[in-house]
Protein backbone atom coordinates (compact mmCIF):
# COMPACT_ATOMS: atom_id res chain seq x y z
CA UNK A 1 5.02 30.48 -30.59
CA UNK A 2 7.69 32.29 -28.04
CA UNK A 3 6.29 30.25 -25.23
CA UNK A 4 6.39 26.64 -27.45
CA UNK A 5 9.86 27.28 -28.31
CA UNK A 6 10.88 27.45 -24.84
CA UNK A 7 10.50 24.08 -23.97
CA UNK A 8 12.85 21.97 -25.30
CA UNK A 9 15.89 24.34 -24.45
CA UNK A 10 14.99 24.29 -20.68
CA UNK A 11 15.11 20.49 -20.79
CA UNK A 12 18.61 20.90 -22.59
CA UNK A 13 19.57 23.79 -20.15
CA UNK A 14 18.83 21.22 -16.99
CA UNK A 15 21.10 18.46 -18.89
CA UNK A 16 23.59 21.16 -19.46
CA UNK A 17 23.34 22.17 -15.90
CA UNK A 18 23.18 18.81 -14.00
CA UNK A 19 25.26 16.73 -16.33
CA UNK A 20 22.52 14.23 -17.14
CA UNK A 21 21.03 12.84 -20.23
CA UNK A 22 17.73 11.31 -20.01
CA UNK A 23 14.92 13.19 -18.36
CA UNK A 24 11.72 11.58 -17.41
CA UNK A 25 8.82 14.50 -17.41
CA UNK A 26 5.57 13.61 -15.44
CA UNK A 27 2.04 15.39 -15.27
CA UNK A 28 -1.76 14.67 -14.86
CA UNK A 29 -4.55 15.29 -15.54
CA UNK A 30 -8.54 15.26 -14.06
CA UNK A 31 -7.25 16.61 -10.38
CA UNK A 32 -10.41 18.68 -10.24
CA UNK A 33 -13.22 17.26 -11.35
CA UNK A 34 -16.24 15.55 -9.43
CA UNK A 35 -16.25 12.42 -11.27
CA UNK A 36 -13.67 9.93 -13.32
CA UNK A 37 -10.16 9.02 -12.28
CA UNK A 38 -7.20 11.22 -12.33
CA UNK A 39 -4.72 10.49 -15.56
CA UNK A 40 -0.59 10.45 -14.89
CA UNK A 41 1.71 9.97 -17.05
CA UNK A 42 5.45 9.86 -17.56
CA UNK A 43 7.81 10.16 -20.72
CA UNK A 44 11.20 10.39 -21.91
CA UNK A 45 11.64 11.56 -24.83
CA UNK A 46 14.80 10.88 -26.77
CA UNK A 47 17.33 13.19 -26.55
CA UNK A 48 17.98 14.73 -30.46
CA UNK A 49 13.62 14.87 -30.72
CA UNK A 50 12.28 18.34 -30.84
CA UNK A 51 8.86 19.38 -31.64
CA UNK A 52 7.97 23.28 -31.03
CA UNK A 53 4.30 22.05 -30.97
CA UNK A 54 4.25 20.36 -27.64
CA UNK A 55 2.99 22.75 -25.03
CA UNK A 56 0.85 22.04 -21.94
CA UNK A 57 -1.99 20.40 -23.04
CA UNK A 58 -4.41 22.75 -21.69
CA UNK A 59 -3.16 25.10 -24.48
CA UNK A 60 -3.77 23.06 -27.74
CA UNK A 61 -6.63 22.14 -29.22
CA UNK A 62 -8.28 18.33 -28.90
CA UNK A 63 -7.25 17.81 -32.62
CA UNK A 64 -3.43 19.14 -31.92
CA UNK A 65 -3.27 16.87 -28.40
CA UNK A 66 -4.49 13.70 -30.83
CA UNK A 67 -2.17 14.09 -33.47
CA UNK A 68 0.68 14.65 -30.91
CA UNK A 69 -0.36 11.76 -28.30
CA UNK A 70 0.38 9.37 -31.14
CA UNK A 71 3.77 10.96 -32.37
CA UNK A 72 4.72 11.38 -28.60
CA UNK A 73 3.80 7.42 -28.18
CA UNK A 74 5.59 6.74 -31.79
CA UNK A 75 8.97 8.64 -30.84
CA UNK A 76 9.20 8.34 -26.78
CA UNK A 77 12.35 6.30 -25.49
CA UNK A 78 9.42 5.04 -22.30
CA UNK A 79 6.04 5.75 -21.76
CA UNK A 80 3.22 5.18 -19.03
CA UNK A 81 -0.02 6.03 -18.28
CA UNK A 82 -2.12 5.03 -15.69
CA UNK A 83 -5.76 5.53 -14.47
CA UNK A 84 -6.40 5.96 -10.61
CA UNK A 85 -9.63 5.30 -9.90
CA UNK A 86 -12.30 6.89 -8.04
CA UNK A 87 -12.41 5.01 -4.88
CA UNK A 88 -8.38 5.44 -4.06
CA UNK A 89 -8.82 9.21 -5.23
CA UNK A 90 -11.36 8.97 -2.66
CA UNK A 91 -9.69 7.03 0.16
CA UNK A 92 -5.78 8.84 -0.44
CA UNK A 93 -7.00 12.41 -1.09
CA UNK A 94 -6.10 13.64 -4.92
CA UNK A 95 -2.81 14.75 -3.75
CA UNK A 96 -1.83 11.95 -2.81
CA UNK A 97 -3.49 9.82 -5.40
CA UNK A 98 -1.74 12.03 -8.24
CA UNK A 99 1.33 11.23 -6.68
CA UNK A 100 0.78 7.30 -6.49
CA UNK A 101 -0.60 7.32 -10.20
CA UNK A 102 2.79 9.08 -11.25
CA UNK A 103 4.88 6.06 -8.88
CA UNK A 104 3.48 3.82 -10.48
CA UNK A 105 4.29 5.35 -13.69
CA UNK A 106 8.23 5.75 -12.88
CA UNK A 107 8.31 2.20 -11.96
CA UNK A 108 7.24 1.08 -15.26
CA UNK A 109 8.63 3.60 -17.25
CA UNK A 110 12.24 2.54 -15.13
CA UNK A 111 11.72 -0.94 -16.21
CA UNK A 112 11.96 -0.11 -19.91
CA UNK A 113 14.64 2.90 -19.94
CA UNK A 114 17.04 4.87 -17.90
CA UNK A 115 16.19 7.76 -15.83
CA UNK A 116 18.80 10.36 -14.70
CA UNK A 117 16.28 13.10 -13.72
CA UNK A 118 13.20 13.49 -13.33
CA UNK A 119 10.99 16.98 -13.88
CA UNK A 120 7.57 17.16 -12.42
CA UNK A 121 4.27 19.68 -12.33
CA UNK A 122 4.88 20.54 -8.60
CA UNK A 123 4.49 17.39 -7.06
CA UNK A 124 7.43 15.60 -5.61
CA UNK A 125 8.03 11.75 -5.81
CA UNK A 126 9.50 9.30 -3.52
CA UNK A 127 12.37 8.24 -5.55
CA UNK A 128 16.13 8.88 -5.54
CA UNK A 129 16.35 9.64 -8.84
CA UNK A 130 17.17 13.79 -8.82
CA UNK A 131 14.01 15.63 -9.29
CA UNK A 132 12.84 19.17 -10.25
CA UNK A 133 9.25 19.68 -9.04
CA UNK A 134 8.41 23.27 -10.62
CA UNK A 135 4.89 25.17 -11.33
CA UNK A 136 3.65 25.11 -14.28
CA UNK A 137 5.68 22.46 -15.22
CA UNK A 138 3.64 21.81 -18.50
CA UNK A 139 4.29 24.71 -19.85
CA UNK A 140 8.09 25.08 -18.89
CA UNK A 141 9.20 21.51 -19.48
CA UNK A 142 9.15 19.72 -23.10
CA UNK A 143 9.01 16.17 -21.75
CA UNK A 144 6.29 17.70 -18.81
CA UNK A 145 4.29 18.71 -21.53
CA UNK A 146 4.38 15.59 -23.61
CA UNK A 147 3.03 13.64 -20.09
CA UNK A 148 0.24 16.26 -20.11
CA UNK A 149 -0.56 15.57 -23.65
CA UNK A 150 -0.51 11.40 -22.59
CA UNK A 151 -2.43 12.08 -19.53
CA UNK A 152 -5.30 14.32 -21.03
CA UNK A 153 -5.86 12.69 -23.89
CA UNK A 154 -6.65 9.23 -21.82
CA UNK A 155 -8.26 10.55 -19.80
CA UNK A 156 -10.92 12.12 -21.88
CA UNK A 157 -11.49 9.16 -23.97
CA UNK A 158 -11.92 7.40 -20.63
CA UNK A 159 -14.90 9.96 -19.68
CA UNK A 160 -16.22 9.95 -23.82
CA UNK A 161 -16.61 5.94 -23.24
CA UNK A 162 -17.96 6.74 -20.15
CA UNK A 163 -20.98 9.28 -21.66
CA UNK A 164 -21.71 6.55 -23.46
CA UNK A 165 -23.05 4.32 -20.49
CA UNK A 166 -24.32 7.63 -18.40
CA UNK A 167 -25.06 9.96 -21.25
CA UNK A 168 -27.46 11.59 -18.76
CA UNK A 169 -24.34 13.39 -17.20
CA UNK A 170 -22.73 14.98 -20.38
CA UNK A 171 -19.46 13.61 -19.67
CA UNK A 172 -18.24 13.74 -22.86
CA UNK A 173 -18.89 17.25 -22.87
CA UNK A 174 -17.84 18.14 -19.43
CA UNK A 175 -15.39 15.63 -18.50
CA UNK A 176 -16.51 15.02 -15.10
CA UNK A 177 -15.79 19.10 -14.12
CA UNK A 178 -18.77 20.61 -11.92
CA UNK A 179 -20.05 22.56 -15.05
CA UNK A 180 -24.06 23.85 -14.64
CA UNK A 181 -25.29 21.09 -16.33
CA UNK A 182 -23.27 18.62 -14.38
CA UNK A 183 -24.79 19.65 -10.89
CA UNK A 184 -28.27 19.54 -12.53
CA UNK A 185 -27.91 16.14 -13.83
CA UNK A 186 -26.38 15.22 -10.25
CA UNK A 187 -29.24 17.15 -8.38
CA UNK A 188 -31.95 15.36 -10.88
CA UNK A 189 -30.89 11.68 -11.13
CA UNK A 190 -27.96 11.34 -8.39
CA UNK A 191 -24.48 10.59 -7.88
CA UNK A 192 -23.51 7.68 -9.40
CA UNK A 193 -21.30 5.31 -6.82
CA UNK A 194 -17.50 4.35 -8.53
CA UNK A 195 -17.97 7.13 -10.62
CA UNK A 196 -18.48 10.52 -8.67
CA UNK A 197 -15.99 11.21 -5.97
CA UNK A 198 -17.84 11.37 -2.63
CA UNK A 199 -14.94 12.83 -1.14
CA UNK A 200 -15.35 16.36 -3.68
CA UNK A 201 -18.60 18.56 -2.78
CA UNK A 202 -21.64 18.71 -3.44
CA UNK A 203 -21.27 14.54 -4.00
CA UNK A 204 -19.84 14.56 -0.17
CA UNK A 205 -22.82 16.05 0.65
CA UNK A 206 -25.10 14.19 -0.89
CA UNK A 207 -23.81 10.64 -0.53
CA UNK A 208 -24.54 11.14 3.58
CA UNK A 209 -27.95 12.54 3.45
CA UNK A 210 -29.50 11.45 -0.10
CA UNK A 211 -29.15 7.64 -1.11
CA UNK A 212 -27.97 7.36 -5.03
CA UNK A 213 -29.63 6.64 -7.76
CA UNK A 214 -27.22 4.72 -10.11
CA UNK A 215 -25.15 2.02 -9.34
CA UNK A 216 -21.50 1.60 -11.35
């Protein structure tokens, strides 16, 4: 619980420090896996909210991220999420498409609220908006958090829908991570094309020298 409680006071301790009010956290989520987009997400959360169960997302359970992701939707000032998809993951490199999914997320999230500062999971931003890009970012930064919380939670109902058409790959299970049964599946029946990332190994690999099997 030490760790949880440190959140919201370094968001306060940054508007104490920088003399700004309204902090716009960002985060993602799906950077590693072989198949499925890459979530972002932005929030701001308002600025007398505090909630000692938001933590990076990694570090709840799915039933703790669910009933947060709707609070965090209920209570947030802005929100955005966005979906990058496997062919500009594959054609930008997942740095930078992590960095255009969260752009794209500012942009909206500036259209509905004000932004002073801006805190990020290590990845900086073009925008002149001041910005903190720190490591570990989700687990440091309350309003961080709450965009990891957005982010994961999409995106794993994104790859749940997404067993549903391919439940040959466990994605529901796996998420799209190279997990053992993952590279069986791929080794058995293929990679399938709009849905594996044939810029990650082995689907690199395989997508010059063996011709897939499924079509998205």
């Amino acid at each position: 619980m030490t760790a949880r409680k440190g959140l919201f006071p370094f968001d306060q301790k940054i508007r104490d420090e920088q003399g700004v009010l309204y902090i716009a956290g960002f985060d993602e989520a799906g950077r590693g896996p072989l198949a499925g987009p890459v979530a972002t997400a932005g929030v701001v959360l308002p600025l007398t909210y505090h909630n000692d169960a938001i933590n990076d997302s990694k570090k709840l359970t799915d039933k703790e991220r669910r009933k947060l992701f709707v609070e965090i939707k209920e209570v947030a000032l802005a929100y955005y999420v966005d979906l990058v998809d496997v062919e500009t993951i594959d054609r930008m490199n997942i740095l930078e498409a992590d960095r255009f999914g969260m752009e794209i997320c500012l942009r909206n999230i500036l259209a509905k609220t004000r932004v002073d500062y801006i805190i990020t999971d290590y990845m900086a931003l073009h925008t002149k908006i001041p910005l903190l890009s720190i490591p570990k970012g989700d687990a440091t930064s309350a309003c961080v958090a709450a965009a990891s919380i957005l982010a994961k939670v999409t995106r794993d109902d994104y790859m749940i829908q997404l067993d549903k058409k391919y439940p040959e790959y466990g994605f529901a299970k796996n998420k799209g991570y190279g997990t053992k049964a993952h590279l069986a599946a791929l080794k058995e029946h293929g990679y399938i094309k709009g849905v594996h990332r044939t810029s990650f190994e082995p689907i690199k690999s395989m997508s010059h020298g063996i011709e897939q099997l499924k079509l998205f």
